[in-house]
N, C-alpha and C. Protein backbone atom coordinates (compact mmCIF):
# COMPACT_ATOMS: atom_id res chain seq x y z
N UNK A 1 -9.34 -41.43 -58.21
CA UNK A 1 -8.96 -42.75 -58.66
C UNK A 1 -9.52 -43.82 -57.73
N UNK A 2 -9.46 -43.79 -56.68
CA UNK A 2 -10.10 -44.55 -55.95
C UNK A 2 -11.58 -45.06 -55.78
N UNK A 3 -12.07 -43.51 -56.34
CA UNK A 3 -13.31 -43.82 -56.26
C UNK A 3 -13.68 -44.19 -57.24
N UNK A 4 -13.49 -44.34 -58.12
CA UNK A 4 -13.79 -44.76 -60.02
C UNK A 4 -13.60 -46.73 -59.52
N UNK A 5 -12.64 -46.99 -58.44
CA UNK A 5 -12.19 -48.21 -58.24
C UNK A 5 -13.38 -48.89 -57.36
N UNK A 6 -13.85 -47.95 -56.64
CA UNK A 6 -14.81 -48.59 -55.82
C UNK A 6 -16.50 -48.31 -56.64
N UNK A 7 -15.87 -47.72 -57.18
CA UNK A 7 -17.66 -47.72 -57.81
C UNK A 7 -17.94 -48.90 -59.58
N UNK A 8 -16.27 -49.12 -59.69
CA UNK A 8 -16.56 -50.19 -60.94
C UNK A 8 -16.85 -51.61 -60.46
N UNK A 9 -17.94 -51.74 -61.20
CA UNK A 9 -18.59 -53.43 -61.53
C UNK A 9 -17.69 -54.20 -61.03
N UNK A 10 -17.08 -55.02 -59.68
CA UNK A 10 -16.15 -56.31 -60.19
C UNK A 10 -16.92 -57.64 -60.81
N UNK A 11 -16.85 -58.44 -61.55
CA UNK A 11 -17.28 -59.51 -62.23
C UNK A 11 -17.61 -60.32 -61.05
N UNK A 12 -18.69 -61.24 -61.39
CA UNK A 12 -19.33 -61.73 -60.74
C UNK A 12 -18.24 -63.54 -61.57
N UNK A 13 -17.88 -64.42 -60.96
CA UNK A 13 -17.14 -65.56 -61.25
C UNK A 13 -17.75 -66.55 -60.20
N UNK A 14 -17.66 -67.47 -61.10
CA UNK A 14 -17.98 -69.18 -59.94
C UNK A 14 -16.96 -69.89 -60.53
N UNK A 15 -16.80 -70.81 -59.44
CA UNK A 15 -16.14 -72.01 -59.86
C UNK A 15 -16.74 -73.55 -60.59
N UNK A 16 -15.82 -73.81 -61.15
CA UNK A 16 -15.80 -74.73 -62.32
C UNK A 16 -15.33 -76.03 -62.13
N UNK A 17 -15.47 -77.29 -62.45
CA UNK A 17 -15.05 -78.49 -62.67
C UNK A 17 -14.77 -78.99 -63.94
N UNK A 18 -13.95 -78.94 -64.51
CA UNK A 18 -14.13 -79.73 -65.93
C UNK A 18 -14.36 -81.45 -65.62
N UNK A 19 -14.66 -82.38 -66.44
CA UNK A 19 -14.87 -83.63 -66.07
C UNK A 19 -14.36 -84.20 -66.91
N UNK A 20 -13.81 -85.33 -66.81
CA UNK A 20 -13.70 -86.72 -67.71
C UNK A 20 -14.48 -87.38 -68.25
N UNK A 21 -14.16 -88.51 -69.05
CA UNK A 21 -15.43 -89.34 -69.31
C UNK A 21 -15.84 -89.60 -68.21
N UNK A 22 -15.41 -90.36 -67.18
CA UNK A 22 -15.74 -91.46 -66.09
C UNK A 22 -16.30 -90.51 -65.13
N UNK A 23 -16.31 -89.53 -65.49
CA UNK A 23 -16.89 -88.50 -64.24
C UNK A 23 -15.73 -88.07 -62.86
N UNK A 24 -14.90 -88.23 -63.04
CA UNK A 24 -13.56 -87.42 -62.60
C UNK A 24 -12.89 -85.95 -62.50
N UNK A 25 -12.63 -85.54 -61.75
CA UNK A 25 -12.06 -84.01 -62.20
C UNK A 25 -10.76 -84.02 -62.44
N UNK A 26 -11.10 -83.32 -64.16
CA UNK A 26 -10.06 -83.09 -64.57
C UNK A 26 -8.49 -81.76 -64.32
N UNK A 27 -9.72 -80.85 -64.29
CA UNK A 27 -9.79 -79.49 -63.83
C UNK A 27 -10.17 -78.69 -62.95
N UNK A 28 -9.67 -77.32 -62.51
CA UNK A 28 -10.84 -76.53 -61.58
C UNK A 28 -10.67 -74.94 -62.44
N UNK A 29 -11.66 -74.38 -62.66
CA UNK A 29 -11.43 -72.98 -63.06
C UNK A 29 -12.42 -72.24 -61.99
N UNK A 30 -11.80 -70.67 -62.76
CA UNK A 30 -12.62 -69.83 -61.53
C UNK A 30 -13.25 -68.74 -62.93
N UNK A 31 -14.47 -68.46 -63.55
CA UNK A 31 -14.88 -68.05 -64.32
C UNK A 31 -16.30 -67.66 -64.39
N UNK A 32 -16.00 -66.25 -65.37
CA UNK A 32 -17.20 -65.68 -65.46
C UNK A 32 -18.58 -66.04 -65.74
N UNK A 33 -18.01 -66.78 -67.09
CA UNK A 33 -19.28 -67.16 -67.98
C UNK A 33 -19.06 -69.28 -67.99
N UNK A 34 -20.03 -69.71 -68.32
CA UNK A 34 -19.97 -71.04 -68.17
C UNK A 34 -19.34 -71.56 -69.61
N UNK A 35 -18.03 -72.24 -69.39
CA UNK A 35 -17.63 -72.65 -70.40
C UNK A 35 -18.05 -73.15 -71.54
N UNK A 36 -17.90 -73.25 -72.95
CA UNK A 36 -18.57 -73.33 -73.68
C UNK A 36 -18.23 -75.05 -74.14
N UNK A 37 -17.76 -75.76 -74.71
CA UNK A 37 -17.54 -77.03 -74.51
C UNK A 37 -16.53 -77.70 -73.42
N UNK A 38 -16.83 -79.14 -73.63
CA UNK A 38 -15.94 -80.00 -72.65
C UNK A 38 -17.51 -80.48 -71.59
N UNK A 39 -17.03 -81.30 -70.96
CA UNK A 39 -18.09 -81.48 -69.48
C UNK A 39 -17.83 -80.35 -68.41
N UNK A 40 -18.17 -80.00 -68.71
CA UNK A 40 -18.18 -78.97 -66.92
C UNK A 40 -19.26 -78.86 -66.20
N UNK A 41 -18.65 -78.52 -65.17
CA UNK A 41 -20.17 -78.63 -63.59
C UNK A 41 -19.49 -77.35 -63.11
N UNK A 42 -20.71 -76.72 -62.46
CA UNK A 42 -20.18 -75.44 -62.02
C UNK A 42 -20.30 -75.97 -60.32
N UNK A 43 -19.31 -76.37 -59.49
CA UNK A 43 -19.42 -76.45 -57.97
C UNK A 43 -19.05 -75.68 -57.09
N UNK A 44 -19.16 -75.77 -55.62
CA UNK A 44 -19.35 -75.03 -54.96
C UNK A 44 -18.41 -74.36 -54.16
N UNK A 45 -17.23 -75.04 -54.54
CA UNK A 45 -15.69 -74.34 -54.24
C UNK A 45 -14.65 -75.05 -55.01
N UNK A 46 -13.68 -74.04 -55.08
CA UNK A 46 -12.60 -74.58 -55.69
C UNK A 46 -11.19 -75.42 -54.73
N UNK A 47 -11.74 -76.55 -55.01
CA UNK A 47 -11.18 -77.56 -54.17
C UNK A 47 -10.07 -78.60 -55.00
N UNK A 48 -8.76 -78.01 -54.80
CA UNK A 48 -7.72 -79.09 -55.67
C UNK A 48 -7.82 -80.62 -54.80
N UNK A 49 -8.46 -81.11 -53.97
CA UNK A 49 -8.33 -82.37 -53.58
C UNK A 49 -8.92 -83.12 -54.32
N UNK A 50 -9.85 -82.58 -55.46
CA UNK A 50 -11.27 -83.24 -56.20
C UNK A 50 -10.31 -83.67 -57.36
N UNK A 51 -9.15 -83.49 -57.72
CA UNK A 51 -8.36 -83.03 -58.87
C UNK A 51 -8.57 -84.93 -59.05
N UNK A 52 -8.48 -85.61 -60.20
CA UNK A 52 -8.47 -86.96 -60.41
C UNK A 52 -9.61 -87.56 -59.75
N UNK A 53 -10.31 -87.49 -58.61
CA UNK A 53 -10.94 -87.80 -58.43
C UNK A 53 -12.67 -87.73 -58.57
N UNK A 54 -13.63 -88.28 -58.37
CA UNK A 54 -15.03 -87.86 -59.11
C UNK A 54 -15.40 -87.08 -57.93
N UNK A 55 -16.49 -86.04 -58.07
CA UNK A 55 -17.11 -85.18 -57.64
C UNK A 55 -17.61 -85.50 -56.42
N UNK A 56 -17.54 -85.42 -54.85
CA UNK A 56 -18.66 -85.16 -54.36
C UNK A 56 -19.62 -84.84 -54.39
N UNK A 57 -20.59 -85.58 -54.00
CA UNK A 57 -22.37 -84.96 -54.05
C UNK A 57 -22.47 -83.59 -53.92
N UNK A 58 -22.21 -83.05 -52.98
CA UNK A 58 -22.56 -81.95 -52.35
C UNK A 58 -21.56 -80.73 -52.89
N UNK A 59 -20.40 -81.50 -54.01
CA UNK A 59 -19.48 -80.16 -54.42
C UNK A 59 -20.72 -79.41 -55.95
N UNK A 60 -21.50 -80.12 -56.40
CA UNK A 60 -22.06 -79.96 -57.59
C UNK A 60 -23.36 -79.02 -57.40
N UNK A 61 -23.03 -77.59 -58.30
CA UNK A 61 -24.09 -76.44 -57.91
C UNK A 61 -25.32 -76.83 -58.83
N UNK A 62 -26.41 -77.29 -58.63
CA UNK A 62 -27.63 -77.05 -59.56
C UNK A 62 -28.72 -76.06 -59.07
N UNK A 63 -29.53 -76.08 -60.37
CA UNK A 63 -30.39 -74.51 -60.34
C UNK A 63 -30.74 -75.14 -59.04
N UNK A 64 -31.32 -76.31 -58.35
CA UNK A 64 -32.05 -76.37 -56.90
C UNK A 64 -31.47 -76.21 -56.22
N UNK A 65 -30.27 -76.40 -56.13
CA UNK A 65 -29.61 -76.11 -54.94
C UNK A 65 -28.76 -75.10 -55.05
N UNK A 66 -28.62 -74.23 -55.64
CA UNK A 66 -27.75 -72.96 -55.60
C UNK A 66 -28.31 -72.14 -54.85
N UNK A 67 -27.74 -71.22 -54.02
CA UNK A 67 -27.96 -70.38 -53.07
C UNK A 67 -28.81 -69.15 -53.44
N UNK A 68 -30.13 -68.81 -53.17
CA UNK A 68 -30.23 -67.69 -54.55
C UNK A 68 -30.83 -66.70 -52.63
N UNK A 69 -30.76 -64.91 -53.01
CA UNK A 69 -31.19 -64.39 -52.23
C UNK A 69 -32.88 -64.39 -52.51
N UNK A 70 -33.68 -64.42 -53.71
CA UNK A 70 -34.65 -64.68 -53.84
C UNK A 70 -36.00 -65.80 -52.96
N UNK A 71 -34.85 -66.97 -52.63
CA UNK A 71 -35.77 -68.20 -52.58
C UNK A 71 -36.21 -67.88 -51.40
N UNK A 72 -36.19 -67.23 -50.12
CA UNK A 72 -36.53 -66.55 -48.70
C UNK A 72 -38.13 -65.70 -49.11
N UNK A 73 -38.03 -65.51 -50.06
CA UNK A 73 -39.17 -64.23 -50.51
C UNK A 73 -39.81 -64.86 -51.52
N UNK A 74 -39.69 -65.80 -52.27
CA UNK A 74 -40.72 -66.80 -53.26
C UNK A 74 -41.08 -67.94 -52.10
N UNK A 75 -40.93 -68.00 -50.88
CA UNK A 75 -41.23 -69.36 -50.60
C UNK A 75 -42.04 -68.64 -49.58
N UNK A 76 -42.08 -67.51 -49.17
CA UNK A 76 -42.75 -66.85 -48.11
C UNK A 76 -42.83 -65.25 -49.21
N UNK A 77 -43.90 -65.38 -49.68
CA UNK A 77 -44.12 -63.38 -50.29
C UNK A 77 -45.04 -62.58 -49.37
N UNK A 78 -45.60 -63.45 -48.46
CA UNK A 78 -45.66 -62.27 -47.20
C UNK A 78 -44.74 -61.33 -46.77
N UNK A 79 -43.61 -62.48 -46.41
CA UNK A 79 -42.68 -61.33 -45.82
C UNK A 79 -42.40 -60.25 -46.33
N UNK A 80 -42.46 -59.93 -48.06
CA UNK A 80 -42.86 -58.66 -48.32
C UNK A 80 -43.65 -57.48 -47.53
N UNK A 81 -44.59 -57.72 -46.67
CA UNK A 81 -45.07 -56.60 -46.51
C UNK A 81 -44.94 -55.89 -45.20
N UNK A 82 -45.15 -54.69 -45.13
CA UNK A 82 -44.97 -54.54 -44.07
C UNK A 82 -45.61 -55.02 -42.69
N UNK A 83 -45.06 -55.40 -41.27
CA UNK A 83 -46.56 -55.88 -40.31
C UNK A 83 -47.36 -55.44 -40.32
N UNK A 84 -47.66 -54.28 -40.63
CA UNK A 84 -48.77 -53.18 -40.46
C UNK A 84 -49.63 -53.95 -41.46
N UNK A 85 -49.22 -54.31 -42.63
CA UNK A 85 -50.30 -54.75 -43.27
C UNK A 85 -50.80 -55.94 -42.90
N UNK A 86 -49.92 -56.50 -42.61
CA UNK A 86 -50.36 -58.19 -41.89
C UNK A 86 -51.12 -58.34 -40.95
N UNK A 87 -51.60 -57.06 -40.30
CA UNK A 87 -52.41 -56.97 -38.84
C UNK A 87 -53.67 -56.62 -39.79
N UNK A 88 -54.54 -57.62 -38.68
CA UNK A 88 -55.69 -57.76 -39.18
C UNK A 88 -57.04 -56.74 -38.38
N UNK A 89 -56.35 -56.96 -37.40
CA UNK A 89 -57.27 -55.89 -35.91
C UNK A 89 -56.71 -54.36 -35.94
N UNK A 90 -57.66 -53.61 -35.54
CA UNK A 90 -57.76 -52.47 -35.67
C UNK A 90 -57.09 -51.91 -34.05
């Protein structure tokens, strides 16, 4: 049993903002999939101080600025290889 527990999938979830007109938070959720209507912003923690108030800059996740493990290895695809290959001298 345990091990069936450690070897199942847990869901991958972000947090959520719902918004107002005026650009306010209305809401905060913690969810799988990105809600399907309403305004929502997916940000970068779930912070009840944001509650009524509008968003910080820096709470709001976009594709540029989301954390990806990829962007280390698209911005440098050398580092793919091994040094050995990177050496040029014999």
């Amino acid at each position: 049993m345990l091990i069936s527990r450690l070897l199942r999938r847990q869901p991958v979830t972000r947090n959520f903002a719902q918004l107002d007109t005026q650009g306010n938070c209305v809401s905060l959720w913690v969810l799988e999939n990105t809600p399907d209507s309403g305004r929502w912003v997916q940000v970068s923690e779930f912070n009840p101080l944001w509650l009524g108030q509008p968003l910080p800059k820096h709470a709001s996740v976009s594709s540029g600025n989301a954390p990806s493990v990829l962007q280390p290895l698209l911005s440098n695809p050398q580092a793919l290889l091994a040094p050995a290959a990177l050496s040029t001298s014999a």
